[in-house]
Every structure is written in structure tokens, then in C-alpha cells.
N, C-alpha and C. Protein backbone atom coordinates (compact mmCIF):
# COMPACT_ATOMS: atom_id res chain seq x y z
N UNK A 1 105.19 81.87 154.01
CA UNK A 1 104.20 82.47 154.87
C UNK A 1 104.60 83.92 155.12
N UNK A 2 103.92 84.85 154.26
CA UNK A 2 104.30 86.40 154.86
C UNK A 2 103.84 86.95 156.27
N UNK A 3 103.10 86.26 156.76
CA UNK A 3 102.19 86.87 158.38
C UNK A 3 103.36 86.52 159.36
N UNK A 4 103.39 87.40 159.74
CA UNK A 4 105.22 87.26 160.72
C UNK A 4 104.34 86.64 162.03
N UNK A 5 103.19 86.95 162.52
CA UNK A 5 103.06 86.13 163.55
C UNK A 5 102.25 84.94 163.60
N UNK A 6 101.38 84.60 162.04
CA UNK A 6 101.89 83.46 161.82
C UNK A 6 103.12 82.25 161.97
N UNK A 7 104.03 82.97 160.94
CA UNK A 7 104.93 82.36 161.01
C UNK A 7 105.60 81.51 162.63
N UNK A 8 105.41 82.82 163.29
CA UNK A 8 105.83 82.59 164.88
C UNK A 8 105.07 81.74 165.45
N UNK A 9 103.82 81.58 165.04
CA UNK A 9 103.22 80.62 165.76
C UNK A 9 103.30 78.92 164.99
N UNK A 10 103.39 79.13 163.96
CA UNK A 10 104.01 77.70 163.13
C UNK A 10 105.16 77.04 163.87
N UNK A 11 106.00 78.12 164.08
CA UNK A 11 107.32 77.70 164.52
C UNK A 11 107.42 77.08 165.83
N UNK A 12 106.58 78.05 167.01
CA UNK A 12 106.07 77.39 168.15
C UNK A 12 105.67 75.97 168.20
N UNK A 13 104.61 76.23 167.15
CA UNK A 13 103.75 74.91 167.21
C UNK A 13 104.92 73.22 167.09
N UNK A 14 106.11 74.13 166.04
CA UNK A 14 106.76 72.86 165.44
C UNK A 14 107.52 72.45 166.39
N UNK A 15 107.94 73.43 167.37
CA UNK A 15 109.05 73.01 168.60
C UNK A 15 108.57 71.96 169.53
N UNK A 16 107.35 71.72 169.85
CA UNK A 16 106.25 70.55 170.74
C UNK A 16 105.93 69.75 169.27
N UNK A 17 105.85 69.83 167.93
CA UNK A 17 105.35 68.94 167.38
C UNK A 17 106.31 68.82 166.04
N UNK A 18 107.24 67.44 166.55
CA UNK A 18 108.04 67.60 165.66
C UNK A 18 108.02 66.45 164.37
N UNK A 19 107.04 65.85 164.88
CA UNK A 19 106.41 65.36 163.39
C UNK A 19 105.66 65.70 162.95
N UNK A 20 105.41 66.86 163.21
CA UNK A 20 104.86 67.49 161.68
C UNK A 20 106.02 68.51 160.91
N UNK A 21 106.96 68.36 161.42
CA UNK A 21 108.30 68.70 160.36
C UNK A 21 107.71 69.19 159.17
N UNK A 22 107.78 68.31 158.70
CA UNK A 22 107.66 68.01 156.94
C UNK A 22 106.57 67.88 156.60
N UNK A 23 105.46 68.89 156.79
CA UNK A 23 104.59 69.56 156.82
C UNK A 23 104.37 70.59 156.02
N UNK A 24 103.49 70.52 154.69
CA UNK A 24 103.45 71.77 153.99
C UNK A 24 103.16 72.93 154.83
N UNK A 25 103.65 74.31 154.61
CA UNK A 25 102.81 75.40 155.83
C UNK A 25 101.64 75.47 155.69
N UNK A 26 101.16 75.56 156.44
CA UNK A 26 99.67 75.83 156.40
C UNK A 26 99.27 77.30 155.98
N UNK A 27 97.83 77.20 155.58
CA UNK A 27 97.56 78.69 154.99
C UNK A 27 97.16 79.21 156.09
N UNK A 28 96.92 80.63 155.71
CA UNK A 28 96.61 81.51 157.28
C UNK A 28 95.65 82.81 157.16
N UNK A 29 94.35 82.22 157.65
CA UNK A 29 93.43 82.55 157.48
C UNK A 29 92.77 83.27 158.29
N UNK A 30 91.09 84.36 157.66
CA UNK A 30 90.42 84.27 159.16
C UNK A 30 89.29 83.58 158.15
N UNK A 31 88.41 83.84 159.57
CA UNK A 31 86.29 83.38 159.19
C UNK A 31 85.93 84.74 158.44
N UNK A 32 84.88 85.02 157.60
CA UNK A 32 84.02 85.89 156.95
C UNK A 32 84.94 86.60 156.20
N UNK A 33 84.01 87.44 156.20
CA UNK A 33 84.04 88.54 155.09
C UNK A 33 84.03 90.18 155.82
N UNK A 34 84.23 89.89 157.41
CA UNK A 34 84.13 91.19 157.56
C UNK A 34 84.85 91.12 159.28
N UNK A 35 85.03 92.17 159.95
CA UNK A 35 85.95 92.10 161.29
C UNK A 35 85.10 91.67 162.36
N UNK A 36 83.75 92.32 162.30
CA UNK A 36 83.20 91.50 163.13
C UNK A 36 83.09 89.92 163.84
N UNK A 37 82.59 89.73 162.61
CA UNK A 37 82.10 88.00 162.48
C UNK A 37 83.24 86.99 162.42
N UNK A 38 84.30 87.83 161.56
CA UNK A 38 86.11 86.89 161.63
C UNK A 38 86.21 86.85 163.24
N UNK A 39 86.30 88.13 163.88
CA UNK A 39 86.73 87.74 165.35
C UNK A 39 85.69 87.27 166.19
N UNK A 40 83.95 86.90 165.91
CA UNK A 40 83.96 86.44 167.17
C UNK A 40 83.81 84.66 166.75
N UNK A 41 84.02 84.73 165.26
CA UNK A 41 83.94 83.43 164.89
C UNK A 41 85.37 82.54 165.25
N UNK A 42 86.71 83.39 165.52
CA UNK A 42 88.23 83.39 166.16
C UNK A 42 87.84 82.99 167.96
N UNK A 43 87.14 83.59 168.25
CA UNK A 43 86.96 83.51 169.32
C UNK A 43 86.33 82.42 169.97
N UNK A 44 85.26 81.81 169.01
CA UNK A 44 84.66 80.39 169.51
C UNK A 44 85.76 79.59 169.09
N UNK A 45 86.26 79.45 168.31
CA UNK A 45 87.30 77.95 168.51
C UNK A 45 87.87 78.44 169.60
N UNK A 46 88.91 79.53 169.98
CA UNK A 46 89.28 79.56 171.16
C UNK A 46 88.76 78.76 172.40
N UNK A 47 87.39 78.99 172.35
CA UNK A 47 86.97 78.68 173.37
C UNK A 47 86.42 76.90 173.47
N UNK A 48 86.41 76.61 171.73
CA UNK A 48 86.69 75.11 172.21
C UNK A 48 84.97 74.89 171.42
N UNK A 49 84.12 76.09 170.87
CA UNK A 49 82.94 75.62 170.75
C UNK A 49 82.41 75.74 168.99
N UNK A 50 83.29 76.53 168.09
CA UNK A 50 83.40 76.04 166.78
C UNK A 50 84.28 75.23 166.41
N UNK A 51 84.08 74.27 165.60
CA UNK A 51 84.97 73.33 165.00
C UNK A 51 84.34 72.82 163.81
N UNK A 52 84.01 73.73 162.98
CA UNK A 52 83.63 73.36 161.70
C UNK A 52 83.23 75.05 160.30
N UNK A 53 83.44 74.72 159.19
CA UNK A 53 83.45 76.32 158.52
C UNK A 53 82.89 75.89 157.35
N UNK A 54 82.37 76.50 157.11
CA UNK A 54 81.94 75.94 155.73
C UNK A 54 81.66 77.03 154.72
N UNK A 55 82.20 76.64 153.38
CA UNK A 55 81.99 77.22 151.90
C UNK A 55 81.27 77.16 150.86
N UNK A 56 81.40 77.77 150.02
CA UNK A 56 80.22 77.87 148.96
C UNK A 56 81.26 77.22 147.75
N UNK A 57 81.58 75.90 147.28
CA UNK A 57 82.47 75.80 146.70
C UNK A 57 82.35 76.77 145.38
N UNK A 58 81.58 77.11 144.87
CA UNK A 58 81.42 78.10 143.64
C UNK A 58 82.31 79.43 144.05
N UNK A 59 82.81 79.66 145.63
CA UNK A 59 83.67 80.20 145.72
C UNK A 59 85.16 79.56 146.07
N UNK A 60 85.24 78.66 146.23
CA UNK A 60 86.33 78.22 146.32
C UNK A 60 87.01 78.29 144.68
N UNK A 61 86.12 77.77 143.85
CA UNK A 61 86.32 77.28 142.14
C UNK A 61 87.17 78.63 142.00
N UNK A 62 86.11 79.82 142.21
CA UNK A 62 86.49 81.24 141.43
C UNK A 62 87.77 81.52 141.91
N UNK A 63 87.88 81.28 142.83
CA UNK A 63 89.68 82.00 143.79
C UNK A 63 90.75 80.84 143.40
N UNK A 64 90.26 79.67 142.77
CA UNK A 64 90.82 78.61 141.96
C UNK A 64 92.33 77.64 143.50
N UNK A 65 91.39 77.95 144.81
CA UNK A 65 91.48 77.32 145.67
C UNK A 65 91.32 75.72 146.10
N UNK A 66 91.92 74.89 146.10
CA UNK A 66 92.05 73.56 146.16
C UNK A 66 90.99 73.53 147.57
N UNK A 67 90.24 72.27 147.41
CA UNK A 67 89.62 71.81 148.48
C UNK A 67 90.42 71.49 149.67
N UNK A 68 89.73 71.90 150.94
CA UNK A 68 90.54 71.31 152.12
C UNK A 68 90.49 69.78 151.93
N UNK A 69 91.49 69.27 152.52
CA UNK A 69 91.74 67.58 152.60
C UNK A 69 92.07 67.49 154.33
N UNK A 70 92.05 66.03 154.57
CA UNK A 70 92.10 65.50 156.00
C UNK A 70 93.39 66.13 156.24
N UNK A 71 93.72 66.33 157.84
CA UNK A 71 95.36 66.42 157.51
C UNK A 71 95.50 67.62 157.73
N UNK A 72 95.13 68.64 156.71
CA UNK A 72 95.40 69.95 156.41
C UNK A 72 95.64 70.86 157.49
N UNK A 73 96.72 71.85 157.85
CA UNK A 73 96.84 72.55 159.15
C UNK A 73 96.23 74.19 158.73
N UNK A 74 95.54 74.57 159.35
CA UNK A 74 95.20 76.34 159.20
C UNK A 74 95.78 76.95 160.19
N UNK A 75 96.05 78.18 159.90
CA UNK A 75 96.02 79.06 161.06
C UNK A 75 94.99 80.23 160.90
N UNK A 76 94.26 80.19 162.21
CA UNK A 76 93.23 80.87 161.88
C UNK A 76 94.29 82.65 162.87
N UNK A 77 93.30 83.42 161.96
CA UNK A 77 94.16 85.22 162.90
C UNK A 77 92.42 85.80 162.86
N UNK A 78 92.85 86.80 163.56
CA UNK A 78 91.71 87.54 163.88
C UNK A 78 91.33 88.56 162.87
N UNK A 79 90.61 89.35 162.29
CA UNK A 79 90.52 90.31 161.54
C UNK A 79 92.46 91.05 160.54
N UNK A 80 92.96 91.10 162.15
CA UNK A 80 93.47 92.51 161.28
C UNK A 80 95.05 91.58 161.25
N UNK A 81 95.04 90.22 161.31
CA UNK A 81 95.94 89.10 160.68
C UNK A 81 97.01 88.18 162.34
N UNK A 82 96.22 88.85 163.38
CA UNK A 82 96.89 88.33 164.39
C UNK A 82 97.02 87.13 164.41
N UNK A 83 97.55 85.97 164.33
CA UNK A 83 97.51 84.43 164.64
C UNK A 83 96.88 84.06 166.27
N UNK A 84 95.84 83.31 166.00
CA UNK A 84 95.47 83.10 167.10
C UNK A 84 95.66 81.60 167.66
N UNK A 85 95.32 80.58 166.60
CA UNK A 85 95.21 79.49 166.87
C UNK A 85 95.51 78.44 165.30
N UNK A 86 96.04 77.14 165.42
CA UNK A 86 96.01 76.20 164.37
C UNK A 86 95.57 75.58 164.70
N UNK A 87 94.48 75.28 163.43
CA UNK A 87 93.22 74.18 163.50
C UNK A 87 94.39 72.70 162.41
N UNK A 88 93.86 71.65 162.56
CA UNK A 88 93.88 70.23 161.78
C UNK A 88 92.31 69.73 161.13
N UNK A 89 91.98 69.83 160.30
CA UNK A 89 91.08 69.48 159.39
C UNK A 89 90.89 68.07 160.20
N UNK A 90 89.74 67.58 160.09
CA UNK A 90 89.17 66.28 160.53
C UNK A 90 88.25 65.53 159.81
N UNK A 91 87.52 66.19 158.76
CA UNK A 91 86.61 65.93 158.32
C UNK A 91 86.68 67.11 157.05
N UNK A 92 85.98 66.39 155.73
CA UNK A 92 85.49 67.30 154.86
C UNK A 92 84.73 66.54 153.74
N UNK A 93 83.33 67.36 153.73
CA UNK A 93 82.30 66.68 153.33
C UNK A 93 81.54 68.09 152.13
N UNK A 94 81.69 67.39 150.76
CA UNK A 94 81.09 68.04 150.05
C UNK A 94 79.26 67.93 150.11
N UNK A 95 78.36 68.80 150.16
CA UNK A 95 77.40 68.69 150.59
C UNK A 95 76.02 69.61 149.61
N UNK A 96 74.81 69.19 149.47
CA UNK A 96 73.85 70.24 148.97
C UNK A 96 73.64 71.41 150.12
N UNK A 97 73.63 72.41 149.48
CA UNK A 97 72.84 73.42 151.11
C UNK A 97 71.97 73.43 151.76
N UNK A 98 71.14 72.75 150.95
CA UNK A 98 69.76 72.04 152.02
C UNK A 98 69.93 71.08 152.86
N UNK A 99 70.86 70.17 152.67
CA UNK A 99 71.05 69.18 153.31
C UNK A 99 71.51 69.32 154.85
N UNK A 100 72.00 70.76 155.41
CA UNK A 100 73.16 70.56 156.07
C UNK A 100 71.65 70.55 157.44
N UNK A 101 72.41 69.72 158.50
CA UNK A 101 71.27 69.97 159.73
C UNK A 101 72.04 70.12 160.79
N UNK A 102 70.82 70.22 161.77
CA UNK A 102 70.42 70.79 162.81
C UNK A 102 72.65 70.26 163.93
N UNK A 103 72.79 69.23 163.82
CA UNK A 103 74.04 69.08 164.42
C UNK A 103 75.28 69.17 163.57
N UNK A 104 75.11 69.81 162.43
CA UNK A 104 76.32 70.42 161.85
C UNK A 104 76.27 71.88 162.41
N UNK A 105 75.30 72.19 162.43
CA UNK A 105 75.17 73.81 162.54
C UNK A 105 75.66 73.77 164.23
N UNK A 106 75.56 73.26 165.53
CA UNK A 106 75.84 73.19 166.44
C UNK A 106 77.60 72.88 166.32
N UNK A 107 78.14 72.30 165.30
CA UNK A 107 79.59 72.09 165.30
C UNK A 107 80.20 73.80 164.97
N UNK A 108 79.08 74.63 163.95
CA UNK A 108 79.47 75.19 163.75
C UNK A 108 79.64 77.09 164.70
N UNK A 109 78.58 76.30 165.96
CA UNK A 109 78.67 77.22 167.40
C UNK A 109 78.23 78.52 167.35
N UNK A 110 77.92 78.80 165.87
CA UNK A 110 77.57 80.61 166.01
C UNK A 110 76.24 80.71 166.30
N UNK A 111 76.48 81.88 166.63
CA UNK A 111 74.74 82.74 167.25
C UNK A 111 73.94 81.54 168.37
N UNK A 112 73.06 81.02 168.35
CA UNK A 112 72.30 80.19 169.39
C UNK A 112 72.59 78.66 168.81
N UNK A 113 73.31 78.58 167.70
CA UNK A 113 73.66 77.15 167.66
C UNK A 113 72.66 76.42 166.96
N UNK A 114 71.65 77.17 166.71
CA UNK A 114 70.10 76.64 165.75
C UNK A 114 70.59 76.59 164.15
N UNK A 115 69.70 75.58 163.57
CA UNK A 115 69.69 75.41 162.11
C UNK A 115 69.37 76.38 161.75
N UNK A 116 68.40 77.26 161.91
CA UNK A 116 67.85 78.29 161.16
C UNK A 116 68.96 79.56 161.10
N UNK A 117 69.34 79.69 162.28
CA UNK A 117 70.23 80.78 162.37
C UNK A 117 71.44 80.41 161.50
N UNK A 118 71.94 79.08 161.39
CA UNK A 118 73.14 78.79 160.57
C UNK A 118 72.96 79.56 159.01
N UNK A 119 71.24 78.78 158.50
CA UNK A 119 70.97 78.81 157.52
C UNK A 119 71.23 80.54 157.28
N UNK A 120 70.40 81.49 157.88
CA UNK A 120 70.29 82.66 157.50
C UNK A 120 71.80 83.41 157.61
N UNK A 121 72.43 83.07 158.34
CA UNK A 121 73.58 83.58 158.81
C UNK A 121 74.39 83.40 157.28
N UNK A 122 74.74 81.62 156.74
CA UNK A 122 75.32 81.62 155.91
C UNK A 122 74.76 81.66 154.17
N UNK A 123 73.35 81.99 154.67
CA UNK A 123 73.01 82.32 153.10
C UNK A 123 73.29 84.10 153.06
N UNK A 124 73.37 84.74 153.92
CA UNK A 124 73.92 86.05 153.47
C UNK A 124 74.81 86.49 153.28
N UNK A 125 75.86 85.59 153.67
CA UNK A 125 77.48 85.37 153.05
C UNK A 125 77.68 84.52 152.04
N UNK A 126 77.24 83.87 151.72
CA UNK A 126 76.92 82.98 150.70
C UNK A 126 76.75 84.23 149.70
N UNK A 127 75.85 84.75 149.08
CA UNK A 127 74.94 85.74 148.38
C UNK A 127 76.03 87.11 148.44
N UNK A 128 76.93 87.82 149.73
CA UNK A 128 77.60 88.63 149.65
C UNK A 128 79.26 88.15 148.41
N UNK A 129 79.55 87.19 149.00
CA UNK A 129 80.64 86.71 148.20
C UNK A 129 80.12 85.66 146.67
N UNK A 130 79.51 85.24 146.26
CA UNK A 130 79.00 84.65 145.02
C UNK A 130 78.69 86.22 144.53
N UNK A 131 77.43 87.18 144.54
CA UNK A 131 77.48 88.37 144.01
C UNK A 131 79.04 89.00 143.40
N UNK A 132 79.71 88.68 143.79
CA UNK A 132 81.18 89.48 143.57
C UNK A 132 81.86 88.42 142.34
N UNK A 133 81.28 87.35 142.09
CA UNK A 133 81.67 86.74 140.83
C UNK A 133 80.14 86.22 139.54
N UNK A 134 79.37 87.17 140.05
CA UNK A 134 78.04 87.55 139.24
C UNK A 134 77.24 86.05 139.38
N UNK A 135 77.37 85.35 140.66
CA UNK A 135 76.50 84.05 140.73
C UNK A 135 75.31 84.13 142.20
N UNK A 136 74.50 83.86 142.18
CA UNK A 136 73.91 84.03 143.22
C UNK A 136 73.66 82.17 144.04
N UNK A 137 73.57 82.66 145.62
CA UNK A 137 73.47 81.19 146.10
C UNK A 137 71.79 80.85 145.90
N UNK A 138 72.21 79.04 145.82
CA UNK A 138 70.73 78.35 145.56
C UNK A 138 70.70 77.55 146.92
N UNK A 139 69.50 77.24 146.80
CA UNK A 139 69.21 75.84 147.82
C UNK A 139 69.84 74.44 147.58
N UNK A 140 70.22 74.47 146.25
CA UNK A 140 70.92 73.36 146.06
C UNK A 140 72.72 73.20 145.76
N UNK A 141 72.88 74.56 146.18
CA UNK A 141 74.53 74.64 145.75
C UNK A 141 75.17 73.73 147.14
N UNK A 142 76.54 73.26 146.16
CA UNK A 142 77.29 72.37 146.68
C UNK A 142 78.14 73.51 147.61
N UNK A 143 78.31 73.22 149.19
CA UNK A 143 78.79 73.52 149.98
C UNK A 143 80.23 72.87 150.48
N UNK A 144 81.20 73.18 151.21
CA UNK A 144 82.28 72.26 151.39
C UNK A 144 82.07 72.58 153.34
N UNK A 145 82.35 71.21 153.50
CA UNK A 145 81.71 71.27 155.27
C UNK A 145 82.85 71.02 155.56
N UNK A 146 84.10 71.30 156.70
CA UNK A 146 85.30 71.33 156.60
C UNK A 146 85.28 71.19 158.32
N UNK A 147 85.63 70.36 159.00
CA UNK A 147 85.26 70.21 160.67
C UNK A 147 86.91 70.19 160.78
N UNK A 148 86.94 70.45 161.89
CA UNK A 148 88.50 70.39 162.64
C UNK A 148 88.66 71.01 163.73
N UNK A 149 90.04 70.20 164.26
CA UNK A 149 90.45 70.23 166.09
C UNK A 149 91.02 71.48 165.57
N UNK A 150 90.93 72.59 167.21
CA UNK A 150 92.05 72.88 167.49
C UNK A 150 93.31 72.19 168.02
N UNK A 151 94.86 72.76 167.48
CA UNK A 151 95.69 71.47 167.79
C UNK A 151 96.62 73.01 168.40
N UNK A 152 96.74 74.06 168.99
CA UNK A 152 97.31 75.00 169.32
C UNK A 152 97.03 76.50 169.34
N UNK A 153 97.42 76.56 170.38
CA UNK A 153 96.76 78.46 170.80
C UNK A 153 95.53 78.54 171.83
């Protein structure tokens, strides 16, 4: 783990949780594609009201990124790599993009918490990051729906 306050907060975490010892590290991440939306999307788990992220697996493939699995620990940081909090994966559900509704998008807490807003919100990130490996998003691309506790911070 190069993020030094990552690291610090792994270490924290392991001193109260000592079975998770033997624990691969977790990766250490933020939300989006840009400082805005990483921190206020940092900021709702904080507060207890996102708990779910979801991908365009056609980007996961390209960055040749393994699917999240149950189990899995993140650390999410804010834009400019602060550690804020570690999430535990709870759920992960490969999915069409049409499919996703009205109470996934509420797990996922941004803007007013509406389907529509999910939809528009993540088809323009969808479309910003697929563009950058010459694919554009469909209505039917497979999404990865990835829910999880905060377990610290």
C-alpha cells in the first residue's frame, strides 16, 4: 500500500480488528472521475447514506481489474488521496443497465436519491470513462453493483 495514510488507517483499523489479520490489504480508492463528485460521494458514506458504487464492467475488463467479491475491504480517500473511511463489500451483483431500480439507486444516496438522477448521473460517467477505451455505454451493458458497510472512519 503506497498511501501513507492509508496505510495508517489499515493499521488502526487492525488494532480493534484483529481478525482480520490475515487479510489481503485492501485497495485504496476514491468515487469518480473527478474531485468534485469523489468527495461528496466520500462524504455520504461518512455520513452513513451511500453504501453501494457501481461500474461499467467494460471498464473494469480494460484496467484488467478483478471483480469485487464478498469480503473485500476498500479504503475509500477523498480526491487528493486522504483516507477517510473502510468499506466491507456486502453484496455484488452483476447486472444489465436497464435493469438497475428505483431502491438501488437510493443505496446509492447521490443527488435526490431518484432513479432518474442515478441513471443520468451514471450514464455520463459511464460514456466519460468507456470513451477513453474507444467504447461507448449501452442500455444493455453489464454493470457491477457492489453494496457495502462502512466498517471504520
Amino acid at each position: 500500500m503506497d498511501n501513507t495514510s492509508a496505510r495508517n488507517m489499515w493499521g488502526n483499523y487492525l488494532d480493534k480488528h484483529l481478525e482480520d489479520t490475515f487479510v489481503n490489504a485492501p485497495k485504496t480508492i476514491h468515487f469518480y472521475d473527478n474531485e468534485k463528485e469523489a468527495n461528496e460521494s466520500v462524504n455520504l458514506v461518512l455520513k452513513g447514506i451511500k453504501s453501494a458504487n457501481t461500474l461499467a464492467l467494460l471498464d473494469l475488463q480494460s484496467r484488467k481489474e478483478a471483480l469485487p467479491k464478498i469480503g473485500d475491504f476498500n479504503i475509500i480517500t477523498d480526491w487528493n488521496g486522504d483516507a477517510k473511511c473502510i468499506v466491507k463489500t456486502t453484496a455484488v451483483k452483476l447486472k444489465p443497465y436497464f435493469s438497475i431500480d428505483a431502491n438501488y439507486a437510493i443505496k446509492e444516496g447521490e443527488g435526490d436519491k431518484s432513479l432518474s438522477y442515478w441513471k443520468t448521473k451514471h450514464w455520463d460517467y459511464y460514456t466519460r470513462n468507456l470513451n477513453k477505451i474507444n467504447r461507448t455505454p449501452k442500455e444493455s451493458m453489464i454493470v457491477v453493483c457492489q453494496e457495502f458497510e462502512k466498517v471504520f472512519g
